[in-house]
PDB file of N, CA and C in Angstrom:
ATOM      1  N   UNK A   1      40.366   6.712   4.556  1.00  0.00           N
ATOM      2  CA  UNK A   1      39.900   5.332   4.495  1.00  0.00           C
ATOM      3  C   UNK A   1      38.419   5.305   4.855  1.00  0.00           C
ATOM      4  N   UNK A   2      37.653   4.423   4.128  1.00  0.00           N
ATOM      5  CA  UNK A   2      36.257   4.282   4.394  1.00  0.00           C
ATOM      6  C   UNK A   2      35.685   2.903   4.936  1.00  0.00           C
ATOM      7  N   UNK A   3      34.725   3.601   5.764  1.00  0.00           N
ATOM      8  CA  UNK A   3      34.502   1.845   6.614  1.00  0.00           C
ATOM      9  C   UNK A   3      32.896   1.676   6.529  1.00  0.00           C
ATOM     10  N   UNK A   4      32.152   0.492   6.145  1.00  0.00           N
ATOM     11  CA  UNK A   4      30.984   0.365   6.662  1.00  0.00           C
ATOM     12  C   UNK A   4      30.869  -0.383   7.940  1.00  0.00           C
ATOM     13  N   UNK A   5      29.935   0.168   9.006  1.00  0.00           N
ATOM     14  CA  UNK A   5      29.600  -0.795  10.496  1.00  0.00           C
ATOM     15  C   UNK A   5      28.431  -0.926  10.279  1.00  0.00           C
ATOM     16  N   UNK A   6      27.966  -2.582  10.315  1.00  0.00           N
ATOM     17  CA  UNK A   6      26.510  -2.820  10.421  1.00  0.00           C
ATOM     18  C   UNK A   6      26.449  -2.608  11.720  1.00  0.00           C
ATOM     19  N   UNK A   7      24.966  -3.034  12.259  1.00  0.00           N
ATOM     20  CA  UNK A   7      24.410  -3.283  13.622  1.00  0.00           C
ATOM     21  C   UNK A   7      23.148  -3.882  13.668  1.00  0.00           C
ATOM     22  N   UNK A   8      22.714  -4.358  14.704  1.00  0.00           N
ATOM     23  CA  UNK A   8      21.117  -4.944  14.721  1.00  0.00           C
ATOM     24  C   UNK A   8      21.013  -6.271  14.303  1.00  0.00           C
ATOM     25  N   UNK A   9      22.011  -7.267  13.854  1.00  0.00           N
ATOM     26  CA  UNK A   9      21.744  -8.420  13.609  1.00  0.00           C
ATOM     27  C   UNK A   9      21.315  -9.656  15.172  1.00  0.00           C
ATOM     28  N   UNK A  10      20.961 -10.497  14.872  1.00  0.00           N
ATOM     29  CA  UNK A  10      20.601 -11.259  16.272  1.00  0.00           C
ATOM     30  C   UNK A  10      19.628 -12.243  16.063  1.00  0.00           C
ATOM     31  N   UNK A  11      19.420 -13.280  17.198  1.00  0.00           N
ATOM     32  CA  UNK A  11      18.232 -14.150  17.063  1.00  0.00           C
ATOM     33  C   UNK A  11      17.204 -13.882  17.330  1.00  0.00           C
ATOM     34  N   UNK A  12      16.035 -14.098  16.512  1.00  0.00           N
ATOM     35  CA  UNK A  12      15.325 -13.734  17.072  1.00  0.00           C
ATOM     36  C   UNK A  12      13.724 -15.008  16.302  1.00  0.00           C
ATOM     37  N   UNK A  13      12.679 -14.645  17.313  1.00  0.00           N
ATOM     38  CA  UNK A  13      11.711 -16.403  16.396  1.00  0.00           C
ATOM     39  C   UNK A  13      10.575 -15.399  15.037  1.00  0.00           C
ATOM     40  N   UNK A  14      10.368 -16.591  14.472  1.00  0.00           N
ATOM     41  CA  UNK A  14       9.345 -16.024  13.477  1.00  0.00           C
ATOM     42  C   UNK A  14       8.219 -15.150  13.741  1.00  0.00           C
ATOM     43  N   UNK A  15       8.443 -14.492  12.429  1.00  0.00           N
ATOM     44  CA  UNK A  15       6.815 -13.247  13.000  1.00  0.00           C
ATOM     45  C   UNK A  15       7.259 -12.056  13.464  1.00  0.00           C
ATOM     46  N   UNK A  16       8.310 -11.874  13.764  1.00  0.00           N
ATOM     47  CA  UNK A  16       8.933 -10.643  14.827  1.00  0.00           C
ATOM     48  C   UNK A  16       9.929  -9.745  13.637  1.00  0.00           C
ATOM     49  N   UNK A  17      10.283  -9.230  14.348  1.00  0.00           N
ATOM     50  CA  UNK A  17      11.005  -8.008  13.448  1.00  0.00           C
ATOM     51  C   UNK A  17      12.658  -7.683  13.855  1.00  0.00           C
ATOM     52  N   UNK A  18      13.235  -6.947  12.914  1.00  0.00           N
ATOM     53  CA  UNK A  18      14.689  -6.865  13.069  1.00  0.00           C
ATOM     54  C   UNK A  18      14.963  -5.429  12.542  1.00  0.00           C
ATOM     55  N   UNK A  19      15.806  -4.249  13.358  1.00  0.00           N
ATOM     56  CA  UNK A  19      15.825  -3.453  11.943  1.00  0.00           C
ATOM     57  C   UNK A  19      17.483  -3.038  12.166  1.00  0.00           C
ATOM     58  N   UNK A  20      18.233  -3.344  10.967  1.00  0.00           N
ATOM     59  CA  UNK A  20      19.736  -3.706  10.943  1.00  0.00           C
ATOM     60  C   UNK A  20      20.074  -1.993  10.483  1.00  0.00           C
ATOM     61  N   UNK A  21      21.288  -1.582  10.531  1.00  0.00           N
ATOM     62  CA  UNK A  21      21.615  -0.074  10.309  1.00  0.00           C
ATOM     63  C   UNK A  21      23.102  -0.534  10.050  1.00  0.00           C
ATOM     64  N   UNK A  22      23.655   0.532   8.893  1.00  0.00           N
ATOM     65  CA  UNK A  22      24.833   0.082   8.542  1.00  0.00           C
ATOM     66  C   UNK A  22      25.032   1.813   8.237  1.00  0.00           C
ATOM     67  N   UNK A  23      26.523   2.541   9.210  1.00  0.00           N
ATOM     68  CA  UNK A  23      26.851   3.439   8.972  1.00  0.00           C
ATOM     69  C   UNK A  23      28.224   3.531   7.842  1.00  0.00           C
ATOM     70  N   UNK A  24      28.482   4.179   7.140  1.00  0.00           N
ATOM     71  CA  UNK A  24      29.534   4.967   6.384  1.00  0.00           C
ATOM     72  C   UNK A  24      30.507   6.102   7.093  1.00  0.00           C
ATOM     73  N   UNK A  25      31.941   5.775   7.122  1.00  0.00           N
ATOM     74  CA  UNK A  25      32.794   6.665   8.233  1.00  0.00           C
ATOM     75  C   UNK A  25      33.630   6.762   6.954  1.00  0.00           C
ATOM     76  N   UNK A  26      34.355   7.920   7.410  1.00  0.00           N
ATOM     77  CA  UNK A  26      35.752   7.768   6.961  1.00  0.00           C
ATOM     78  C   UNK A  26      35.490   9.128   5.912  1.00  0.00           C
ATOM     79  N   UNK A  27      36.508   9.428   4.876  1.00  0.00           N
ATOM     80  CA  UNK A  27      36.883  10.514   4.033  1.00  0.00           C
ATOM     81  C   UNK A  27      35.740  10.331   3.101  1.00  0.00           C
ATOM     82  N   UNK A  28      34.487  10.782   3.050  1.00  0.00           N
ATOM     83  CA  UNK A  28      33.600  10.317   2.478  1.00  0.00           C
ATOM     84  C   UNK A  28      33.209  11.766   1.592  1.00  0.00           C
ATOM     85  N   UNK A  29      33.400  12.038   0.214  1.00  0.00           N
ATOM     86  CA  UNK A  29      33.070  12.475  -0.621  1.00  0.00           C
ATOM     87  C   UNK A  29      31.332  12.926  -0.702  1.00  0.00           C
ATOM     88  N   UNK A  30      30.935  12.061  -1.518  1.00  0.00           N
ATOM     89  CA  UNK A  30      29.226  11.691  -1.393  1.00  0.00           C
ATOM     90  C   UNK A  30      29.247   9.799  -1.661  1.00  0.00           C
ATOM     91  N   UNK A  31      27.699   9.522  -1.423  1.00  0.00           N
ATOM     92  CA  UNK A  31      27.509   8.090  -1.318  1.00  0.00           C
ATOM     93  C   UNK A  31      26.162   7.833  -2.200  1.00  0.00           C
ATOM     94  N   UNK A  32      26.561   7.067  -3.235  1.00  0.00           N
ATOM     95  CA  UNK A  32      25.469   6.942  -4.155  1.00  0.00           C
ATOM     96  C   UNK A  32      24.506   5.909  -3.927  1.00  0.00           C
ATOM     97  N   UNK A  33      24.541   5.015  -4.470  1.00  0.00           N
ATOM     98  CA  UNK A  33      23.537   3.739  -4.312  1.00  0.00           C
ATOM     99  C   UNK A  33      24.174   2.823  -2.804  1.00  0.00           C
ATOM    100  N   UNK A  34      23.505   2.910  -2.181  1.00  0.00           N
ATOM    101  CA  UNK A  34      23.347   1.959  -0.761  1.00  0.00           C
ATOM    102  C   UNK A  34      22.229   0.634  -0.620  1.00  0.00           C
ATOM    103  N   UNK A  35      23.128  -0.775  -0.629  1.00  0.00           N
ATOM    104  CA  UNK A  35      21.935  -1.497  -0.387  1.00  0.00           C
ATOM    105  C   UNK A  35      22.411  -2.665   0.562  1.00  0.00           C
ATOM    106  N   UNK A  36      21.304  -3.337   0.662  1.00  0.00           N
ATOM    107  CA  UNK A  36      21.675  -4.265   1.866  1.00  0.00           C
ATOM    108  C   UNK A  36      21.838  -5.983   0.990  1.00  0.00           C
ATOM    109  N   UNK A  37      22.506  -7.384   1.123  1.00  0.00           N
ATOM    110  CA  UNK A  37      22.720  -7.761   0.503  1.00  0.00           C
ATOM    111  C   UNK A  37      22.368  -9.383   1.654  1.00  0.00           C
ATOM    112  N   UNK A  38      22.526 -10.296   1.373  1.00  0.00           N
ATOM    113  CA  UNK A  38      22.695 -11.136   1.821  1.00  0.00           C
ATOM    114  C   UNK A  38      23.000 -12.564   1.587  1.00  0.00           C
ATOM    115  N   UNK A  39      23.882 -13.594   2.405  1.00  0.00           N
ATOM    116  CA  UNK A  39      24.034 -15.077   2.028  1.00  0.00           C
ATOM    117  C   UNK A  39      24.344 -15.866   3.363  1.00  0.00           C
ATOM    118  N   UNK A  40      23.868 -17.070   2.120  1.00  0.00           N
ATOM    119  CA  UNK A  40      24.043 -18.372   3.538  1.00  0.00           C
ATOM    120  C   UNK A  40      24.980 -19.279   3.004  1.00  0.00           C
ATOM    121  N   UNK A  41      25.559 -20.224   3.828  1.00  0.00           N
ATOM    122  CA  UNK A  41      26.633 -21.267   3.253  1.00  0.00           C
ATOM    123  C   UNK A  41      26.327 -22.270   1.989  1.00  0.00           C
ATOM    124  N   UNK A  42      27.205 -22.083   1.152  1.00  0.00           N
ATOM    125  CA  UNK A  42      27.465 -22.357  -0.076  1.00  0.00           C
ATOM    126  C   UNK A  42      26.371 -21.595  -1.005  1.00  0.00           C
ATOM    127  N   UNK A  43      25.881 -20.508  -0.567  1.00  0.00           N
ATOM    128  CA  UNK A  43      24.858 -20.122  -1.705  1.00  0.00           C
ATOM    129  C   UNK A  43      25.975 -18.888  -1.920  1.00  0.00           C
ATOM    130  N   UNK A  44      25.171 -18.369  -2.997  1.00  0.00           N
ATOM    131  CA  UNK A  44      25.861 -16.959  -3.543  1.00  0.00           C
ATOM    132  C   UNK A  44      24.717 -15.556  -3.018  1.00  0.00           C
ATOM    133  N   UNK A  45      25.993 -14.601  -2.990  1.00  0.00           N
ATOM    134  CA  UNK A  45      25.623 -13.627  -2.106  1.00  0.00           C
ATOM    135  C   UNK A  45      24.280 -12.536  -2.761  1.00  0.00           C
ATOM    136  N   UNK A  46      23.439 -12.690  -2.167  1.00  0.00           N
ATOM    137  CA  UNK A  46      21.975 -12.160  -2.865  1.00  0.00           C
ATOM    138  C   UNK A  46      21.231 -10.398  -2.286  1.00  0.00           C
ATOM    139  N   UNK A  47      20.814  -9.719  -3.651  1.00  0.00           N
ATOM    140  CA  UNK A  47      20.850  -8.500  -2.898  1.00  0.00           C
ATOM    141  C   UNK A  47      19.119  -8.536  -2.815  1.00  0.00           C
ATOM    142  N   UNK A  48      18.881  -7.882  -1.564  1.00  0.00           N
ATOM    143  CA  UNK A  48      17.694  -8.035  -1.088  1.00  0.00           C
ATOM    144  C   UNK A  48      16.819  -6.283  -1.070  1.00  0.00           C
ATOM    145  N   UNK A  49      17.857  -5.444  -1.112  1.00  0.00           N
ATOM    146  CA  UNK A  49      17.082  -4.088  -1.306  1.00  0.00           C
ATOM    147  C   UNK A  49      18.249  -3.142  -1.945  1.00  0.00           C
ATOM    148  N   UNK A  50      18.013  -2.251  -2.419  1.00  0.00           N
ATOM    149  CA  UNK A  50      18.855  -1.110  -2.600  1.00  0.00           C
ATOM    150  C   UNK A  50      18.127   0.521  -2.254  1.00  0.00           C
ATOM    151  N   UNK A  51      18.469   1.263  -2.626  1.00  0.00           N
ATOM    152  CA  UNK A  51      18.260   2.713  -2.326  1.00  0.00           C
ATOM    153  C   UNK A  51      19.547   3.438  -2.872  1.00  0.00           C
ATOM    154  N   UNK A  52      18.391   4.206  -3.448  1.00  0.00           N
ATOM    155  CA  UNK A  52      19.581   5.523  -4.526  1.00  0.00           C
ATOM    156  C   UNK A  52      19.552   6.902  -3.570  1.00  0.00           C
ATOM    157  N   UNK A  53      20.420   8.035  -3.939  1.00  0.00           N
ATOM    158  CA  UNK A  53      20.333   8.619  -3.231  1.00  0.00           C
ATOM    159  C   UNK A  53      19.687   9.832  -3.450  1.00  0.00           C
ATOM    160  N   UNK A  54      18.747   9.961  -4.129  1.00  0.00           N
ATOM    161  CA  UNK A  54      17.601  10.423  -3.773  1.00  0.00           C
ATOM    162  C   UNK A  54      16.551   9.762  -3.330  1.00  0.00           C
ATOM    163  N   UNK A  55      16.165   8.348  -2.842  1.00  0.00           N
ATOM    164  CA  UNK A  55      15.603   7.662  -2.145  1.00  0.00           C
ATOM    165  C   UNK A  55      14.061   6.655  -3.297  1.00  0.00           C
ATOM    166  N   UNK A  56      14.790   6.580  -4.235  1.00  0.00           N
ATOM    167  CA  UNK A  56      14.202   5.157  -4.978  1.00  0.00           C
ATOM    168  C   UNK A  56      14.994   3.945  -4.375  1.00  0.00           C
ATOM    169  N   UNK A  57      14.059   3.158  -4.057  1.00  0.00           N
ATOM    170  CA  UNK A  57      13.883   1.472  -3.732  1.00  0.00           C
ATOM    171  C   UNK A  57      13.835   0.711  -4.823  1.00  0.00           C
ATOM    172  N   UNK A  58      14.301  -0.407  -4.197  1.00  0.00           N
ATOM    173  CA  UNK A  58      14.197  -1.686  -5.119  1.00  0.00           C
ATOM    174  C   UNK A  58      14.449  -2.827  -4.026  1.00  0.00           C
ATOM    175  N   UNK A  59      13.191  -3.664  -4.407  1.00  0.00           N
ATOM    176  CA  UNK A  59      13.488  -5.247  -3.004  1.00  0.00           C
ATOM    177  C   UNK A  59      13.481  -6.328  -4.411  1.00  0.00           C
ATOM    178  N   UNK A  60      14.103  -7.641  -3.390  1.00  0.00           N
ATOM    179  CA  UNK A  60      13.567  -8.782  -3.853  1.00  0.00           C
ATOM    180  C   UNK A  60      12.506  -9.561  -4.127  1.00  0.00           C
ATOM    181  N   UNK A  61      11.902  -9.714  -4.565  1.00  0.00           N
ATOM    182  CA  UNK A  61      10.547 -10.475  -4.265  1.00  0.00           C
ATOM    183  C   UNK A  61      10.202 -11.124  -2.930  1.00  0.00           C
ATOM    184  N   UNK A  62      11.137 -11.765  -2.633  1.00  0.00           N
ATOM    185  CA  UNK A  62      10.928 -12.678  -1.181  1.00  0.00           C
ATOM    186  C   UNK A  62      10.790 -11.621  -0.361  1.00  0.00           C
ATOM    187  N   UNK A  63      11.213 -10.523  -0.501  1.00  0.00           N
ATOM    188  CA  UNK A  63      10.858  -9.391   0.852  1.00  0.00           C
ATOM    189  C   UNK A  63       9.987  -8.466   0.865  1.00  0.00           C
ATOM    190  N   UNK A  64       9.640  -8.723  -0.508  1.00  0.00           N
ATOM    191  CA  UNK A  64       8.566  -7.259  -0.680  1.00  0.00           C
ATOM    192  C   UNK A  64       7.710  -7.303   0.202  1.00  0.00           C
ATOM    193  N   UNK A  65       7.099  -6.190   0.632  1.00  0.00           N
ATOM    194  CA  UNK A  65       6.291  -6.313   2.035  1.00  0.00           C
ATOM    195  C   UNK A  65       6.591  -6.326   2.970  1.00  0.00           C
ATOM    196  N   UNK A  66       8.035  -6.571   3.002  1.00  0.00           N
ATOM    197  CA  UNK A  66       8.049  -7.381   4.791  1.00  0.00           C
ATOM    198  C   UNK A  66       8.868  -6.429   4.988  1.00  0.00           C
ATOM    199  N   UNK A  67       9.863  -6.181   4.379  1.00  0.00           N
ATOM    200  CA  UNK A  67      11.303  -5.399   4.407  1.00  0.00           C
ATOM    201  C   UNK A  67      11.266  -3.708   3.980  1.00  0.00           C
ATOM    202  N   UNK A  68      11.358  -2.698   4.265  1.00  0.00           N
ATOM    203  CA  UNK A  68      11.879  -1.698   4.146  1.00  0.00           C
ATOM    204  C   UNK A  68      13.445  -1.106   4.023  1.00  0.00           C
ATOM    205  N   UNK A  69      13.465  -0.335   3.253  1.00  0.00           N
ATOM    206  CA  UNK A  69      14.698  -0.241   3.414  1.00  0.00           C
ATOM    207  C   UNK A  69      15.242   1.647   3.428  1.00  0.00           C
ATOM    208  N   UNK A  70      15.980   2.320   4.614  1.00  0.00           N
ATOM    209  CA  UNK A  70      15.672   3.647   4.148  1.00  0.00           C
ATOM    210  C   UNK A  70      17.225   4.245   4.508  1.00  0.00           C
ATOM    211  N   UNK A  71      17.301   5.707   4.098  1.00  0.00           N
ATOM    212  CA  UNK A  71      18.448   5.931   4.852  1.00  0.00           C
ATOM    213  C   UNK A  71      18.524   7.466   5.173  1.00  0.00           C
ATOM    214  N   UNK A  72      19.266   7.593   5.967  1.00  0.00           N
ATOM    215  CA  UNK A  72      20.286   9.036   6.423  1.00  0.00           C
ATOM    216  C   UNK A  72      20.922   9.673   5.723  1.00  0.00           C
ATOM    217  N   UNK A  73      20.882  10.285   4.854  1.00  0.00           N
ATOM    218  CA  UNK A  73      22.333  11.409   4.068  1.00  0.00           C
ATOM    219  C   UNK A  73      22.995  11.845   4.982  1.00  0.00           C
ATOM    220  N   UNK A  74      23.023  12.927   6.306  1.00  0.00           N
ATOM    221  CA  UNK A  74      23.683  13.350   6.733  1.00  0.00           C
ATOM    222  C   UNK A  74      24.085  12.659   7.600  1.00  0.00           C
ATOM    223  N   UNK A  75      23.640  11.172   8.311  1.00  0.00           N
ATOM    224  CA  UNK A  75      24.466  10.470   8.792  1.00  0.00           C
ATOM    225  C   UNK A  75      25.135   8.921   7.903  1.00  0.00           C
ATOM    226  N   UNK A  76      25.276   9.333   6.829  1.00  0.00           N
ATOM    227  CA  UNK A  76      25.686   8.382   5.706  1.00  0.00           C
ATOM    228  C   UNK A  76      25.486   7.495   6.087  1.00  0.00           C
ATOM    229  N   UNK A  77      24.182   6.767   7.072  1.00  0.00           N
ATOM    230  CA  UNK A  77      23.679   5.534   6.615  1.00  0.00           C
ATOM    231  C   UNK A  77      22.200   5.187   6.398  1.00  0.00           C
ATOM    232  N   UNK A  78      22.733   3.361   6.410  1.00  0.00           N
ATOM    233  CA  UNK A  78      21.226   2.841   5.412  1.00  0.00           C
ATOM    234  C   UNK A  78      20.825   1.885   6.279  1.00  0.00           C
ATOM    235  N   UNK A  79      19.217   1.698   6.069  1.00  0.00           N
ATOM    236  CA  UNK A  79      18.483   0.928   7.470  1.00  0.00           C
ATOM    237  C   UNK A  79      17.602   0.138   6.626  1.00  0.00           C
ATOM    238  N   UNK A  80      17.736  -1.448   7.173  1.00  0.00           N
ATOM    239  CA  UNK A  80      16.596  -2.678   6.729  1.00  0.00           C
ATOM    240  C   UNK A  80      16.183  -2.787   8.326  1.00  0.00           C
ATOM    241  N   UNK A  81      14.538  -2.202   8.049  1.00  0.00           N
ATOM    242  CA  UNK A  81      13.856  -2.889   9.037  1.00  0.00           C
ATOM    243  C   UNK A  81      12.936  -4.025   8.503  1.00  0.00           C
ATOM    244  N   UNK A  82      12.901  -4.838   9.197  1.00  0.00           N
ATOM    245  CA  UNK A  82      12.339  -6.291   8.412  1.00  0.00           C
ATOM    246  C   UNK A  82      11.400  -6.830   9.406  1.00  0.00           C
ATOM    247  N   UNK A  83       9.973  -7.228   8.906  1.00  0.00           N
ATOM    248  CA  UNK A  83       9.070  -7.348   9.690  1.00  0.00           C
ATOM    249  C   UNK A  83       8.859  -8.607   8.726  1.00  0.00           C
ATOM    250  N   UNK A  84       7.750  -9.345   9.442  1.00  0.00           N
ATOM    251  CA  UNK A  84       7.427 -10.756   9.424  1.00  0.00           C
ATOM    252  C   UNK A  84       8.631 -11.445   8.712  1.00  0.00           C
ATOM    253  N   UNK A  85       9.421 -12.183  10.224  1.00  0.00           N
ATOM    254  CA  UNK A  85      10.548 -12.740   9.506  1.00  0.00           C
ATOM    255  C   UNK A  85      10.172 -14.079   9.531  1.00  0.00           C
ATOM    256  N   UNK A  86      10.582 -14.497   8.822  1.00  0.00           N
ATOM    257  CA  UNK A  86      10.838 -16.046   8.578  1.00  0.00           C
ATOM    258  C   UNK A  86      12.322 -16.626   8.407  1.00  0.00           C
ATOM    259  N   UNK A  87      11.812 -18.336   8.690  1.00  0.00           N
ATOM    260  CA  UNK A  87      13.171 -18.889   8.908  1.00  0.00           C
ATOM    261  C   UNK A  87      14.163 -18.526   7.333  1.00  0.00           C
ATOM    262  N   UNK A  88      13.589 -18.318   6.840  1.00  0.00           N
ATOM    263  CA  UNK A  88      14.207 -18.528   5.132  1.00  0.00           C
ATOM    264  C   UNK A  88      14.844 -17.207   4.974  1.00  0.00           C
ATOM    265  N   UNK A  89      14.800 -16.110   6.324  1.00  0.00           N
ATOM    266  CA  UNK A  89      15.461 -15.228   6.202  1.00  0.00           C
ATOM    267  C   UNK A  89      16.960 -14.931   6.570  1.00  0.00           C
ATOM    268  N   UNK A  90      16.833 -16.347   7.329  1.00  0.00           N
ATOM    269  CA  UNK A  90      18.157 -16.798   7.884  1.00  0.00           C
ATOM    270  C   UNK A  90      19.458 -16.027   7.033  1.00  0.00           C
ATOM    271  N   UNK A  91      20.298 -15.763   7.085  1.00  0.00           N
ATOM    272  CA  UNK A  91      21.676 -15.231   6.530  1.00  0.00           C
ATOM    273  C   UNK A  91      22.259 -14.066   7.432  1.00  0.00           C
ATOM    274  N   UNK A  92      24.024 -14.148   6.878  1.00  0.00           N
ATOM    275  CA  UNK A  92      24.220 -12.918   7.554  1.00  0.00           C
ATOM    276  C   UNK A  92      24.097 -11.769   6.262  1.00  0.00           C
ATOM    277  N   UNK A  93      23.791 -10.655   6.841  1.00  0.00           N
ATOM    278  CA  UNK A  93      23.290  -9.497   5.825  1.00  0.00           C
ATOM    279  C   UNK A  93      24.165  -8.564   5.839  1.00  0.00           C
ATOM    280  N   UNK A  94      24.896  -8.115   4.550  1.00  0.00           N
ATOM    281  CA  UNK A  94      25.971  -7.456   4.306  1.00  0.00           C
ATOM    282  C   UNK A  94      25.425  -6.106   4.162  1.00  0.00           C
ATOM    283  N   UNK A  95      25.829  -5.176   4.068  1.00  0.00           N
ATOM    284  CA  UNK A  95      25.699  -3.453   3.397  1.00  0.00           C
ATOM    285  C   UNK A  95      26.921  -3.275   2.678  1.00  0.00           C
ATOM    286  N   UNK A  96      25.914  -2.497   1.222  1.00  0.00           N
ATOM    287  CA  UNK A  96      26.910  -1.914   0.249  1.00  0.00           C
ATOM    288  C   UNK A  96      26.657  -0.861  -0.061  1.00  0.00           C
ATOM    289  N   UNK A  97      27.634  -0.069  -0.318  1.00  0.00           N
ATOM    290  CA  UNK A  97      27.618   1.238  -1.064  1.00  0.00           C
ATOM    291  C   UNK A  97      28.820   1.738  -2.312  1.00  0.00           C
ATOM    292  N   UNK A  98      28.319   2.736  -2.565  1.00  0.00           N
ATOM    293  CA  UNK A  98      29.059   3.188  -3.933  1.00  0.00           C
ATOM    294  C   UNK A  98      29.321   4.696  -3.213  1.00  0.00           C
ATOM    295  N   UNK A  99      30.709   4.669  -3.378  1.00  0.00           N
ATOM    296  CA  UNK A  99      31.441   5.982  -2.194  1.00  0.00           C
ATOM    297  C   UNK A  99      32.621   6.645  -3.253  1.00  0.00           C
ATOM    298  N   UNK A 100      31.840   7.947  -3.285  1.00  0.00           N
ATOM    299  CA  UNK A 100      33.419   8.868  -3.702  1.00  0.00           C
ATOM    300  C   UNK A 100      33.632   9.339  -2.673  1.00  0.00           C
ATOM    301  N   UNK A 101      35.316   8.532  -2.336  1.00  0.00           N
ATOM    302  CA  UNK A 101      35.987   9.073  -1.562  1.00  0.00           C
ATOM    303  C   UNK A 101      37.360   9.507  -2.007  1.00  0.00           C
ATOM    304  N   UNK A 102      37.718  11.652  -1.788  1.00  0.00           N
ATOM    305  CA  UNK A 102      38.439  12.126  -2.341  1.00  0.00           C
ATOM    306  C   UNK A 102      38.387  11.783  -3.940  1.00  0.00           C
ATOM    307  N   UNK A 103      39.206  11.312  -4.782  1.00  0.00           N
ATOM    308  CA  UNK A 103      39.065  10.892  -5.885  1.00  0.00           C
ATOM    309  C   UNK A 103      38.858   9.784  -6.344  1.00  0.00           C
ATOM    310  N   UNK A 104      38.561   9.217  -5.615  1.00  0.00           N
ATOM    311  CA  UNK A 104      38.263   7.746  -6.225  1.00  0.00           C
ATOM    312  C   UNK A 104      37.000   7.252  -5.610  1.00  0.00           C
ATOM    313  N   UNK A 105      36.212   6.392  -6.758  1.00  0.00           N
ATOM    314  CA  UNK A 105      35.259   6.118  -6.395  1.00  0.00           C
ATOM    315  C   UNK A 105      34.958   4.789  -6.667  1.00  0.00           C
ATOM    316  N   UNK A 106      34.121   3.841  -5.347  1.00  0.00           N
ATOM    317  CA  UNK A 106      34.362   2.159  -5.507  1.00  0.00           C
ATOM    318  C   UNK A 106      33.496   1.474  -4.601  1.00  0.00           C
ATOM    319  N   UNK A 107      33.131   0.379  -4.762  1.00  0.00           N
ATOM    320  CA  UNK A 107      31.919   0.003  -3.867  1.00  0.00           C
ATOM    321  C   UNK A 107      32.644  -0.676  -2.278  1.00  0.00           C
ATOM    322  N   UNK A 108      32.171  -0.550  -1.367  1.00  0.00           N
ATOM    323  CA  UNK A 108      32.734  -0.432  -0.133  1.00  0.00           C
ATOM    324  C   UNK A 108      31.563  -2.025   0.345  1.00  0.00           C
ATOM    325  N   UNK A 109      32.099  -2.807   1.766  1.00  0.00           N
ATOM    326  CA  UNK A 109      31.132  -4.078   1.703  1.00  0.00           C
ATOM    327  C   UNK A 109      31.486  -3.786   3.210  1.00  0.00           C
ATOM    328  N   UNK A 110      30.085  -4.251   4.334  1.00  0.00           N
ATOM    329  CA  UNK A 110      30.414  -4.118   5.691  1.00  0.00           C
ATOM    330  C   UNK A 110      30.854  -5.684   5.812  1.00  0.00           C
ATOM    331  N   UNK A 111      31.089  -5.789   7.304  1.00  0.00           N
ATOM    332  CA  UNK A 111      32.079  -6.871   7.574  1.00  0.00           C
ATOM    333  C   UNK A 111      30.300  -7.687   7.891  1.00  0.00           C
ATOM    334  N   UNK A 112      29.321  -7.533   7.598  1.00  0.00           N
ATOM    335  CA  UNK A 112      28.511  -8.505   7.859  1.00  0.00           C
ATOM    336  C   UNK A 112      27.662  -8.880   9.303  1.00  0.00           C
ATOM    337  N   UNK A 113      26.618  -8.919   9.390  1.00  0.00           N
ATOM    338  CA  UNK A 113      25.730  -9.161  10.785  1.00  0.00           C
ATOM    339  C   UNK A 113      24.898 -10.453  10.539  1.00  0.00           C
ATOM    340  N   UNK A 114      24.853 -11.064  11.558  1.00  0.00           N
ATOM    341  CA  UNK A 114      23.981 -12.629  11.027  1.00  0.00           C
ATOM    342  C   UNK A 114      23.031 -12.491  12.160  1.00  0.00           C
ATOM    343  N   UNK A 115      21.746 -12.803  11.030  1.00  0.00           N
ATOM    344  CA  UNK A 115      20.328 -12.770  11.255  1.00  0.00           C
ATOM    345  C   UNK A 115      19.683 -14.102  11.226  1.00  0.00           C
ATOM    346  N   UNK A 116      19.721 -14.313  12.631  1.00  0.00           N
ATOM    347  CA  UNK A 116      18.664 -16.092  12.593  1.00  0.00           C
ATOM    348  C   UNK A 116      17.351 -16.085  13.329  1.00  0.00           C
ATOM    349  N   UNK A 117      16.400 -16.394  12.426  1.00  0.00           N
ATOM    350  CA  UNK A 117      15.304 -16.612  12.568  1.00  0.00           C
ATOM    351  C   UNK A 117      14.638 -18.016  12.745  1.00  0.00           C
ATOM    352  N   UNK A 118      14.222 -18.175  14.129  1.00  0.00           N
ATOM    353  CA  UNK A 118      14.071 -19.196  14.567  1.00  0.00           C
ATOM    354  C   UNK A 118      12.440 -19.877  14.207  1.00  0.00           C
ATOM    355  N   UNK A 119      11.931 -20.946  13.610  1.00  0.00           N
ATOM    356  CA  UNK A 119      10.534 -21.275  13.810  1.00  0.00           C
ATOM    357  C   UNK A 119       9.850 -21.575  14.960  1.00  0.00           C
TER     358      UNK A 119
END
């Protein structure tokens, strides 16, 4: 069985920084595309970075600049550190990945960390 654990979510005020880490456990094969995702109430769930696993990026516009996004192979995880936050960054922020595990292979979703950014 495969599990993602975020960490690092919290309050914190504008201008300041956050950097969230989401590990991969369990019968883990290899782990392809890892990204970090996010939503707020009644919106739909929005992806804000990814990373392949040889380590090409891709952000949103709203984060470019601010947000990094990197990861671990040998500790199968993936890290958003996020600098100049703003309130509009508000959401809780999910992690995804694409996991062969044993024979089967399928995108895995963490249980979610909520990030509030205060003005």
């Amino acid at each position: 069985q495969v599990q993602l654990a975020e960490s690092g979510g919290g309050l914190v005020q504008a201008g300041t920084s956050l950097r969230l880490s989401c590990a991969a456990s369990g019968s883990i094969f290899s782990i392809n595309d890892m990204s970090w995702y996010r939503q707020v109430p009644q919106k739909a769930r929005e992806l804000v970075a990814g990373i392949t696993s040889g380590g090409r990026t891709n952000y949103a516009d709203s984060v470019k600049g601010r947000f990094t996004i990197s990861r671990d192979n040998a500790k199968n995880t993936v890290y958003l550190q996020m600098n100049s936050l703003k309130p509009d960054d508000t959401a809780v922020y999910y992690c995804n990945a694409d996991i062969w595990s044993r024979d089967t292979r399928r995108m895995y979703w963490g249980q979610g960390t909520q990030v509030t950014v205060s003005s």
